[in-house]
PDB file of N, CA and C in Angstrom:
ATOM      1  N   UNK A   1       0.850  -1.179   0.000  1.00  0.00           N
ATOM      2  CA  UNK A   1       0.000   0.000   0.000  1.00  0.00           C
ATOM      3  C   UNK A   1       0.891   1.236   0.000  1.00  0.00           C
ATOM      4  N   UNK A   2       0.071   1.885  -0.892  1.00  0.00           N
ATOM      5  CA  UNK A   2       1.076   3.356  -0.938  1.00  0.00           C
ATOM      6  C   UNK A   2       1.167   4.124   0.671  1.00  0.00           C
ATOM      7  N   UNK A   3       2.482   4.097   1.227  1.00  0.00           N
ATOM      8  CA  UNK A   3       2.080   5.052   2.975  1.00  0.00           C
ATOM      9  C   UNK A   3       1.728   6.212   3.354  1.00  0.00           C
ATOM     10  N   UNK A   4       1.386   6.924   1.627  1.00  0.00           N
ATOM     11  CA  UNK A   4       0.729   8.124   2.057  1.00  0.00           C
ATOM     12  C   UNK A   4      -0.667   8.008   1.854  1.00  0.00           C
ATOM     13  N   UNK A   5      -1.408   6.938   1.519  1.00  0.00           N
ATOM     14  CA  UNK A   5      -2.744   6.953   1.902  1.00  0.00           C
ATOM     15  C   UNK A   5      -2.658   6.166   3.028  1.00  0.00           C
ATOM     16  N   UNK A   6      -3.240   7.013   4.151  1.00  0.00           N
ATOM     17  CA  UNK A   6      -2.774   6.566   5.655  1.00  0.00           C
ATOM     18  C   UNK A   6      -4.121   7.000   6.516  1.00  0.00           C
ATOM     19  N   UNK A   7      -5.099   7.785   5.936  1.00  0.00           N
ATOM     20  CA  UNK A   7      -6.324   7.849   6.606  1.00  0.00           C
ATOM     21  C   UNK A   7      -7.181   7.407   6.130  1.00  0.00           C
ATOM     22  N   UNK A   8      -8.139   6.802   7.199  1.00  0.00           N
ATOM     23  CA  UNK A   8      -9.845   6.073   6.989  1.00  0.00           C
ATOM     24  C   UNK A   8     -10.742   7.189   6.524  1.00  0.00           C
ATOM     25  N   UNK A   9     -11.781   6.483   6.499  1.00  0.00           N
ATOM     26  CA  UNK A   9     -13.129   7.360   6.155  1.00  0.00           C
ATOM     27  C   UNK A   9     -13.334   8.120   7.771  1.00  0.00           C
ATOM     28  N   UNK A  10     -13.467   7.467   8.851  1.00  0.00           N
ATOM     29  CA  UNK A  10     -13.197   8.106   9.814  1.00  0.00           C
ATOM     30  C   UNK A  10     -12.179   9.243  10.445  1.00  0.00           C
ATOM     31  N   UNK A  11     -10.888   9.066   9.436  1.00  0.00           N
ATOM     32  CA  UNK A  11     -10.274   9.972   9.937  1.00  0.00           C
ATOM     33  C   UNK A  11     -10.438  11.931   9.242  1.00  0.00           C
ATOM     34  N   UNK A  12     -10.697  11.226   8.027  1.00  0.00           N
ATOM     35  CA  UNK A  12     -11.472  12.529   7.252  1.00  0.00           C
ATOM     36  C   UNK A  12     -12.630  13.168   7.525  1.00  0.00           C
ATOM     37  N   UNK A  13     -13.635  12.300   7.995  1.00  0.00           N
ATOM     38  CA  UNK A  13     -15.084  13.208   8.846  1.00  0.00           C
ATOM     39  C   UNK A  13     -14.726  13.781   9.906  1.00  0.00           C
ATOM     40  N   UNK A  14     -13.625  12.912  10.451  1.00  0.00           N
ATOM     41  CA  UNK A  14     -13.299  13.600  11.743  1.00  0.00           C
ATOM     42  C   UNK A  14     -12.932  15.328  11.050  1.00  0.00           C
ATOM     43  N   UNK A  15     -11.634  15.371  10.222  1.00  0.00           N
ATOM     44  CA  UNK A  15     -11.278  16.079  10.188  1.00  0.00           C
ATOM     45  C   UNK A  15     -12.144  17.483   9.478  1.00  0.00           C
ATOM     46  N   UNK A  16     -13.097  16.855   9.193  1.00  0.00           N
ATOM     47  CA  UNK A  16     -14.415  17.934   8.219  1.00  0.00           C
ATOM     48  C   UNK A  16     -15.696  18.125   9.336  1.00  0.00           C
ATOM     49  N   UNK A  17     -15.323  17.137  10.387  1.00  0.00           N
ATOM     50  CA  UNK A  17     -16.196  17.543  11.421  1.00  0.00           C
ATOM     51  C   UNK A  17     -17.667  17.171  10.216  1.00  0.00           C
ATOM     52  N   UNK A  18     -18.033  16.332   9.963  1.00  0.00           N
ATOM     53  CA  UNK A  18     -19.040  15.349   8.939  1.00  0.00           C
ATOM     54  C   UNK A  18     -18.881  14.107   9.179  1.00  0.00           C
ATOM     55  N   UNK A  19     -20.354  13.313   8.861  1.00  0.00           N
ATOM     56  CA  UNK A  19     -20.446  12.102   9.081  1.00  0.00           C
ATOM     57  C   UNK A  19     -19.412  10.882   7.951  1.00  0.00           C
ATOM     58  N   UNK A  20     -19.466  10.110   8.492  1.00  0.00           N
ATOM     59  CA  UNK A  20     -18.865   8.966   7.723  1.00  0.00           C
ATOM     60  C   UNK A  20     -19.086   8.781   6.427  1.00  0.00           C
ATOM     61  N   UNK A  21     -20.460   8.615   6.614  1.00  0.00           N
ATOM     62  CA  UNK A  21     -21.323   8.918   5.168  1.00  0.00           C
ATOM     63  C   UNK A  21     -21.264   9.709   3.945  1.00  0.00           C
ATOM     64  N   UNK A  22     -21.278  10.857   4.891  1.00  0.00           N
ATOM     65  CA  UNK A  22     -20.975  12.310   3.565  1.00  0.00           C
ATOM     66  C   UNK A  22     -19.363  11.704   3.016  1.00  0.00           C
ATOM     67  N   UNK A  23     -17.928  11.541   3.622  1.00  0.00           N
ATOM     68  CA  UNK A  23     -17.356  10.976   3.051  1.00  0.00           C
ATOM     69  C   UNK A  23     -17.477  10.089   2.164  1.00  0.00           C
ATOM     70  N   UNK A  24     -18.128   9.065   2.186  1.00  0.00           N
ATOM     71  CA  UNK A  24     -18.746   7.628   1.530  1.00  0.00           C
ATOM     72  C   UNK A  24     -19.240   8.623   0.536  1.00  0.00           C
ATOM     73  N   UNK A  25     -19.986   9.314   0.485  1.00  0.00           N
ATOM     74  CA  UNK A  25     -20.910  10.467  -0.312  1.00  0.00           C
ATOM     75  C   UNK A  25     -19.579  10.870  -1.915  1.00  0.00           C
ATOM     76  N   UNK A  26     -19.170  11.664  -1.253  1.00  0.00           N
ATOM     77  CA  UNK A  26     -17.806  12.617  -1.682  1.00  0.00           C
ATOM     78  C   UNK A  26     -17.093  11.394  -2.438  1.00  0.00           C
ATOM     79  N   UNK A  27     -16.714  10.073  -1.875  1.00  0.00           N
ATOM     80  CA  UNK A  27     -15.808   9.092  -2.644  1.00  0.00           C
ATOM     81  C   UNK A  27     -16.842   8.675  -4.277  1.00  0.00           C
ATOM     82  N   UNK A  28     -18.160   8.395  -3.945  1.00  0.00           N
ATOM     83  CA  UNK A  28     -19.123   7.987  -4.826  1.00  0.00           C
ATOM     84  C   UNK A  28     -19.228   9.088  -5.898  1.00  0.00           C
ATOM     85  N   UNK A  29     -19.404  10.412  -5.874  1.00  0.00           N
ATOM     86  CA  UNK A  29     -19.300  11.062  -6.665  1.00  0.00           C
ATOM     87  C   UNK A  29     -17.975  11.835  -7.258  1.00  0.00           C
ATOM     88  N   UNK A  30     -17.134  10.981  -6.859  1.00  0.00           N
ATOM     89  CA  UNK A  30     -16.035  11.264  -7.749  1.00  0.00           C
ATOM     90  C   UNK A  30     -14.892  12.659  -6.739  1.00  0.00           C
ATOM     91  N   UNK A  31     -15.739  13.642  -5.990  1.00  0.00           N
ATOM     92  CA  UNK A  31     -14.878  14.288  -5.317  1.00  0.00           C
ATOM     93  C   UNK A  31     -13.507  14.319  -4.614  1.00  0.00           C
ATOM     94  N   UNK A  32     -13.446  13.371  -4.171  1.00  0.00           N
ATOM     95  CA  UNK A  32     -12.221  12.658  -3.156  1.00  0.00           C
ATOM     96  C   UNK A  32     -11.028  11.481  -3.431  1.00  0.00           C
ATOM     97  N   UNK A  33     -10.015  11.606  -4.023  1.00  0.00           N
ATOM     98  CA  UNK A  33      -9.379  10.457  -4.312  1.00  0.00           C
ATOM     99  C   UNK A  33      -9.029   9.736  -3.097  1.00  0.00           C
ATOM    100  N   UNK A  34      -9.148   8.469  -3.298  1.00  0.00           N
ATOM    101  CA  UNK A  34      -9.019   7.178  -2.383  1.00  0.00           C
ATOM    102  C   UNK A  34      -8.394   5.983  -2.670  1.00  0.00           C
ATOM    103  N   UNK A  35      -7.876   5.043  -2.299  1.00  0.00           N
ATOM    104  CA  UNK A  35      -7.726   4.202  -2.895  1.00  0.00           C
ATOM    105  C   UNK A  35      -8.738   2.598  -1.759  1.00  0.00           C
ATOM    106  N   UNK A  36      -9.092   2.017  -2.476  1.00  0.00           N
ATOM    107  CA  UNK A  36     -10.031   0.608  -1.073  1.00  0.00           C
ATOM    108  C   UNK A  36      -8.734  -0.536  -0.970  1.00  0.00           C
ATOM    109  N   UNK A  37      -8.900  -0.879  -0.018  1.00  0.00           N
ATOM    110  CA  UNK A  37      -7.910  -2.424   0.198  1.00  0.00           C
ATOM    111  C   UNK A  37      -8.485  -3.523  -0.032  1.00  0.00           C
ATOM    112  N   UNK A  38      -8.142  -4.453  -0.318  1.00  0.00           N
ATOM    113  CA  UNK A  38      -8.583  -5.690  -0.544  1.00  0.00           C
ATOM    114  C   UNK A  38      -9.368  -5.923   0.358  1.00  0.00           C
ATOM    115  N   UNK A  39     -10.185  -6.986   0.532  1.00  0.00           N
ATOM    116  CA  UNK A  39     -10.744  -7.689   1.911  1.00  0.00           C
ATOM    117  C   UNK A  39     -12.393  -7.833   1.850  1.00  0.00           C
ATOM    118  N   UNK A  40     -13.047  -8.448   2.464  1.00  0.00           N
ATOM    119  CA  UNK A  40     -14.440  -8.716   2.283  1.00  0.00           C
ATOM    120  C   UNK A  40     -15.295  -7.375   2.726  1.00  0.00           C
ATOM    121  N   UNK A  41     -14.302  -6.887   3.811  1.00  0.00           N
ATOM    122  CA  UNK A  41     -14.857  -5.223   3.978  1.00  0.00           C
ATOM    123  C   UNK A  41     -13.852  -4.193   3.643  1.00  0.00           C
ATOM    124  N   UNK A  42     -14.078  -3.891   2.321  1.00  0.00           N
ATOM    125  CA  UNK A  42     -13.185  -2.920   1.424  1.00  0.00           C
ATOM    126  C   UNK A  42     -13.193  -1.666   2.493  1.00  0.00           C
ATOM    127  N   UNK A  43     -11.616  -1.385   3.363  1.00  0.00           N
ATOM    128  CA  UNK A  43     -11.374  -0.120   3.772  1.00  0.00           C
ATOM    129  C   UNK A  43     -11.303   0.747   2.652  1.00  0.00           C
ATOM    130  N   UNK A  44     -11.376   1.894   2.868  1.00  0.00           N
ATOM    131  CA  UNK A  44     -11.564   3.278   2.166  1.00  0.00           C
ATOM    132  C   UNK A  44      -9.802   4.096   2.324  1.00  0.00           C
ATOM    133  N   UNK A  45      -8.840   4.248   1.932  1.00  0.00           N
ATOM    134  CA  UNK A  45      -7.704   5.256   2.454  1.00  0.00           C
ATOM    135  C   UNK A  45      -7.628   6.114   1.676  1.00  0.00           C
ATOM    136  N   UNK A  46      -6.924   7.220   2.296  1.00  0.00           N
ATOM    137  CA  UNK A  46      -7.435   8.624   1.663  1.00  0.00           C
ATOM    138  C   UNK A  46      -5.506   9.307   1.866  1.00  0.00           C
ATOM    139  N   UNK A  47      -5.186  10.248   0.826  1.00  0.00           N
ATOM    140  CA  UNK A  47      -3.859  10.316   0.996  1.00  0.00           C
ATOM    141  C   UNK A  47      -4.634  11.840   1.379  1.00  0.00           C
ATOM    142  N   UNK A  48      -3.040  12.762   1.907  1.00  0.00           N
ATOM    143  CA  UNK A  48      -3.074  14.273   2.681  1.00  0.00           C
ATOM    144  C   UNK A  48      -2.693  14.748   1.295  1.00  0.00           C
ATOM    145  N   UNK A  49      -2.505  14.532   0.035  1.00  0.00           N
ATOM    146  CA  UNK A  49      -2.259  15.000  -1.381  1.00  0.00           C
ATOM    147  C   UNK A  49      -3.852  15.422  -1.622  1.00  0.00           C
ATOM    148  N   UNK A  50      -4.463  14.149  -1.472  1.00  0.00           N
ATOM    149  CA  UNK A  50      -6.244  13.823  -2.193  1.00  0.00           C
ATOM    150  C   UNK A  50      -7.074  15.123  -1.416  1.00  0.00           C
ATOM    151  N   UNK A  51      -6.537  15.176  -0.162  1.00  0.00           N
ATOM    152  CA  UNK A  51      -7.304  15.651   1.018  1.00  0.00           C
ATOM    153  C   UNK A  51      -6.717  16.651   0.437  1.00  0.00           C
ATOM    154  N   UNK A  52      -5.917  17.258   0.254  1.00  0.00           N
ATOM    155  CA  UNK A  52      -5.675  19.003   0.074  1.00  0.00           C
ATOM    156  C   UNK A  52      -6.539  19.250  -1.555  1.00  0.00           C
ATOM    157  N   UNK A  53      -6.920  18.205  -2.623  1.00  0.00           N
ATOM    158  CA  UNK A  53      -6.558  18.316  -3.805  1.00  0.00           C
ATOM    159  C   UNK A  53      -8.241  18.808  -3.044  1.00  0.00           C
ATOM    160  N   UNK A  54      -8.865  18.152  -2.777  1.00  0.00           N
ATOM    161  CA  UNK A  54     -10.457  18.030  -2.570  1.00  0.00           C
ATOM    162  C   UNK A  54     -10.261  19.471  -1.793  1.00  0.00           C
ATOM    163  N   UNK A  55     -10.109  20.343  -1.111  1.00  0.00           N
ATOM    164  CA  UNK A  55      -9.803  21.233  -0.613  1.00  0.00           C
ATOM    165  C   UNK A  55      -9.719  22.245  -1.521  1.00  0.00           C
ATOM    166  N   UNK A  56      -8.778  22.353  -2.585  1.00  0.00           N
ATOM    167  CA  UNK A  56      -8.624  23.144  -3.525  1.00  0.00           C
ATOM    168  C   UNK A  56      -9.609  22.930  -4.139  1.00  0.00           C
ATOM    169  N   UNK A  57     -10.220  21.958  -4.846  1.00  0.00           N
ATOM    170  CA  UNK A  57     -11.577  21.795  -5.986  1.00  0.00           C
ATOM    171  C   UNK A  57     -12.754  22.400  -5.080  1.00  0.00           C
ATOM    172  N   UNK A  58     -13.002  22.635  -3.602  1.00  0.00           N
ATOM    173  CA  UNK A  58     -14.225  22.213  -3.168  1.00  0.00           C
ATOM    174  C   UNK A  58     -15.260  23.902  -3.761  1.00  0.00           C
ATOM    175  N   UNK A  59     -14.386  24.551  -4.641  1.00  0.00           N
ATOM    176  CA  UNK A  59     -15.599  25.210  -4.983  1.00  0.00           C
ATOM    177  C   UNK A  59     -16.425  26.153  -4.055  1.00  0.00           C
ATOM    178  N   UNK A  60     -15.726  26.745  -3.394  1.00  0.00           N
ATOM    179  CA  UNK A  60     -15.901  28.211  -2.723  1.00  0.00           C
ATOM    180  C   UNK A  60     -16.864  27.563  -1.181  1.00  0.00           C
ATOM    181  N   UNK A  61     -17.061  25.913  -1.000  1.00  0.00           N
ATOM    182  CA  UNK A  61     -17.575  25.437   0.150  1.00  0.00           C
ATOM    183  C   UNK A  61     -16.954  25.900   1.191  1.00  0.00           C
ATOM    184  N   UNK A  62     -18.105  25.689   2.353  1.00  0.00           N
ATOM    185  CA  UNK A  62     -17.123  26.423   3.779  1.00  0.00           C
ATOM    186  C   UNK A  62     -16.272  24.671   4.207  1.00  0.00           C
ATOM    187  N   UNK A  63     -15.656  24.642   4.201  1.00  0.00           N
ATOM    188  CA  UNK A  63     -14.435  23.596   4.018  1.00  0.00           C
ATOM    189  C   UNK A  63     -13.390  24.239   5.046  1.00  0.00           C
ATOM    190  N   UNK A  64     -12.726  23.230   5.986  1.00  0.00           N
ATOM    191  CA  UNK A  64     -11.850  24.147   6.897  1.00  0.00           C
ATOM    192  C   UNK A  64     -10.720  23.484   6.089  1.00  0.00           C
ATOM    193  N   UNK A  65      -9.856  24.500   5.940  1.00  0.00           N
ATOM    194  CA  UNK A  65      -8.601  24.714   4.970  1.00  0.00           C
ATOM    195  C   UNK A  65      -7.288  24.703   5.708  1.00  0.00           C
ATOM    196  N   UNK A  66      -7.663  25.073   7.104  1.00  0.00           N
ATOM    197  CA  UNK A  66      -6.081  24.915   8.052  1.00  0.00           C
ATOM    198  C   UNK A  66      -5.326  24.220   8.105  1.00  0.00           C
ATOM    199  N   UNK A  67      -3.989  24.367   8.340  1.00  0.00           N
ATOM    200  CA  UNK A  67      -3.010  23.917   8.296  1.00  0.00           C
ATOM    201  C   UNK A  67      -3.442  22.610   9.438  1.00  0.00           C
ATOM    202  N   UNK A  68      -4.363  22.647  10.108  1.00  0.00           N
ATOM    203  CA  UNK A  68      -4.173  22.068  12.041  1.00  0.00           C
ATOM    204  C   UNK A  68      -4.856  20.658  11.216  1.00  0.00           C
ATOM    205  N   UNK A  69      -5.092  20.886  10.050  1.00  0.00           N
ATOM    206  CA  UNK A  69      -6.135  19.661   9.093  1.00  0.00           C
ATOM    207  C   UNK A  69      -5.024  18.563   9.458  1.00  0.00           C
ATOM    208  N   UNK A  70      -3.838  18.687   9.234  1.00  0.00           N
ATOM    209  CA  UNK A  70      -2.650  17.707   9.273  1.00  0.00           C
ATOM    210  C   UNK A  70      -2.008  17.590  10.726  1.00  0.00           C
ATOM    211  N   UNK A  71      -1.540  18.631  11.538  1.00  0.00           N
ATOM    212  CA  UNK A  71      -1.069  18.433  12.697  1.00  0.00           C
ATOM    213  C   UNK A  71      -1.219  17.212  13.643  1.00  0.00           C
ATOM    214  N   UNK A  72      -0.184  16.694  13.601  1.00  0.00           N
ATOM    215  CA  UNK A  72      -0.170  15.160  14.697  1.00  0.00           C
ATOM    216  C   UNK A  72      -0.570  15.594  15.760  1.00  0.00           C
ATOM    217  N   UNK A  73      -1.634  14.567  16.090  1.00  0.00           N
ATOM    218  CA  UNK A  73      -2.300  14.605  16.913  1.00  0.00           C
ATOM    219  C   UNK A  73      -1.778  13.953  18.723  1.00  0.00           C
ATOM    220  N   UNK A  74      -1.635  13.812  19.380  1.00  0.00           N
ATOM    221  CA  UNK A  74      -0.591  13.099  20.335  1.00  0.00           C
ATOM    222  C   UNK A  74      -1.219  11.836  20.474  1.00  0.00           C
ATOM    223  N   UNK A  75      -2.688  11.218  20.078  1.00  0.00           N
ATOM    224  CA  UNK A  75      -3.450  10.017  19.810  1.00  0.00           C
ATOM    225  C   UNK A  75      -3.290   9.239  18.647  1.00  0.00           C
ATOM    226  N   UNK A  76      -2.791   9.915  18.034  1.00  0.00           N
ATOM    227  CA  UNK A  76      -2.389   8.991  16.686  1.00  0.00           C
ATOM    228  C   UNK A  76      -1.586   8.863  16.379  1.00  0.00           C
ATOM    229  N   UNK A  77      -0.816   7.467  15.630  1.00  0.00           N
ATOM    230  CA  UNK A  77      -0.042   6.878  15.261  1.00  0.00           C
ATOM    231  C   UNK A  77       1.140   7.465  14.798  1.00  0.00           C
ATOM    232  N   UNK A  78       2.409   7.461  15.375  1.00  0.00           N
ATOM    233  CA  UNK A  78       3.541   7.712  14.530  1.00  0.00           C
ATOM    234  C   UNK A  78       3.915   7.239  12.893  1.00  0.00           C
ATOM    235  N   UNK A  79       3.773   7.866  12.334  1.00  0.00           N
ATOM    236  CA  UNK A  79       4.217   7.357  10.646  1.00  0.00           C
ATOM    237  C   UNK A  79       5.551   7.464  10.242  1.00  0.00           C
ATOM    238  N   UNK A  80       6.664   7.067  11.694  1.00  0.00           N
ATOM    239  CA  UNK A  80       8.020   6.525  11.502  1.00  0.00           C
ATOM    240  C   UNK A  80       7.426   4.872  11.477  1.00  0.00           C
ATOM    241  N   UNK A  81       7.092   3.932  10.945  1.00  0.00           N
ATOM    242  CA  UNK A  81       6.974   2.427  11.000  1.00  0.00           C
ATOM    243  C   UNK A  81       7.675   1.652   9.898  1.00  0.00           C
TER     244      UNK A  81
END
């Protein structure tokens, strides 16, 4: 797997403060690049490239654009692995 798609569908609503869904939403109509993983329950990963690209396209939406979108969080995972 590419290691810069490194966030869930969860970690992007989180970060849009939106449901799971509206993500699921956004992937279905083409908005959001993603890539799914194999498996009987296809995860969703989302790269911080896709996430800024969707940011730039979103078309004058109130969309939070901050930098803090990326800032490590002290709960989540180190991406030295």
């Amino acid at each position: 797997m590419d290691l810069d798609y490194k966030y869930s569908i969860e970690d992007v609503a989180k970060k849009f403060a939106v449901n799971p869904e509206t993500v699921r939403r956004w992937c279905r109509e083409g908005k959001i690049k993603y890539i799914k993983l194999p498996g009987k329950k296809s995860k969703y990963r989302f790269s911080e490239t896709g996430i800024r690209e969707f940011i730039a396209n979103s078309n004058g939406n109130d969309l939070p654009v901050e930098e803090a979108l990326f800032e490590k969080k002290e709960d989540e995972p180190s991406e030295d692995k």
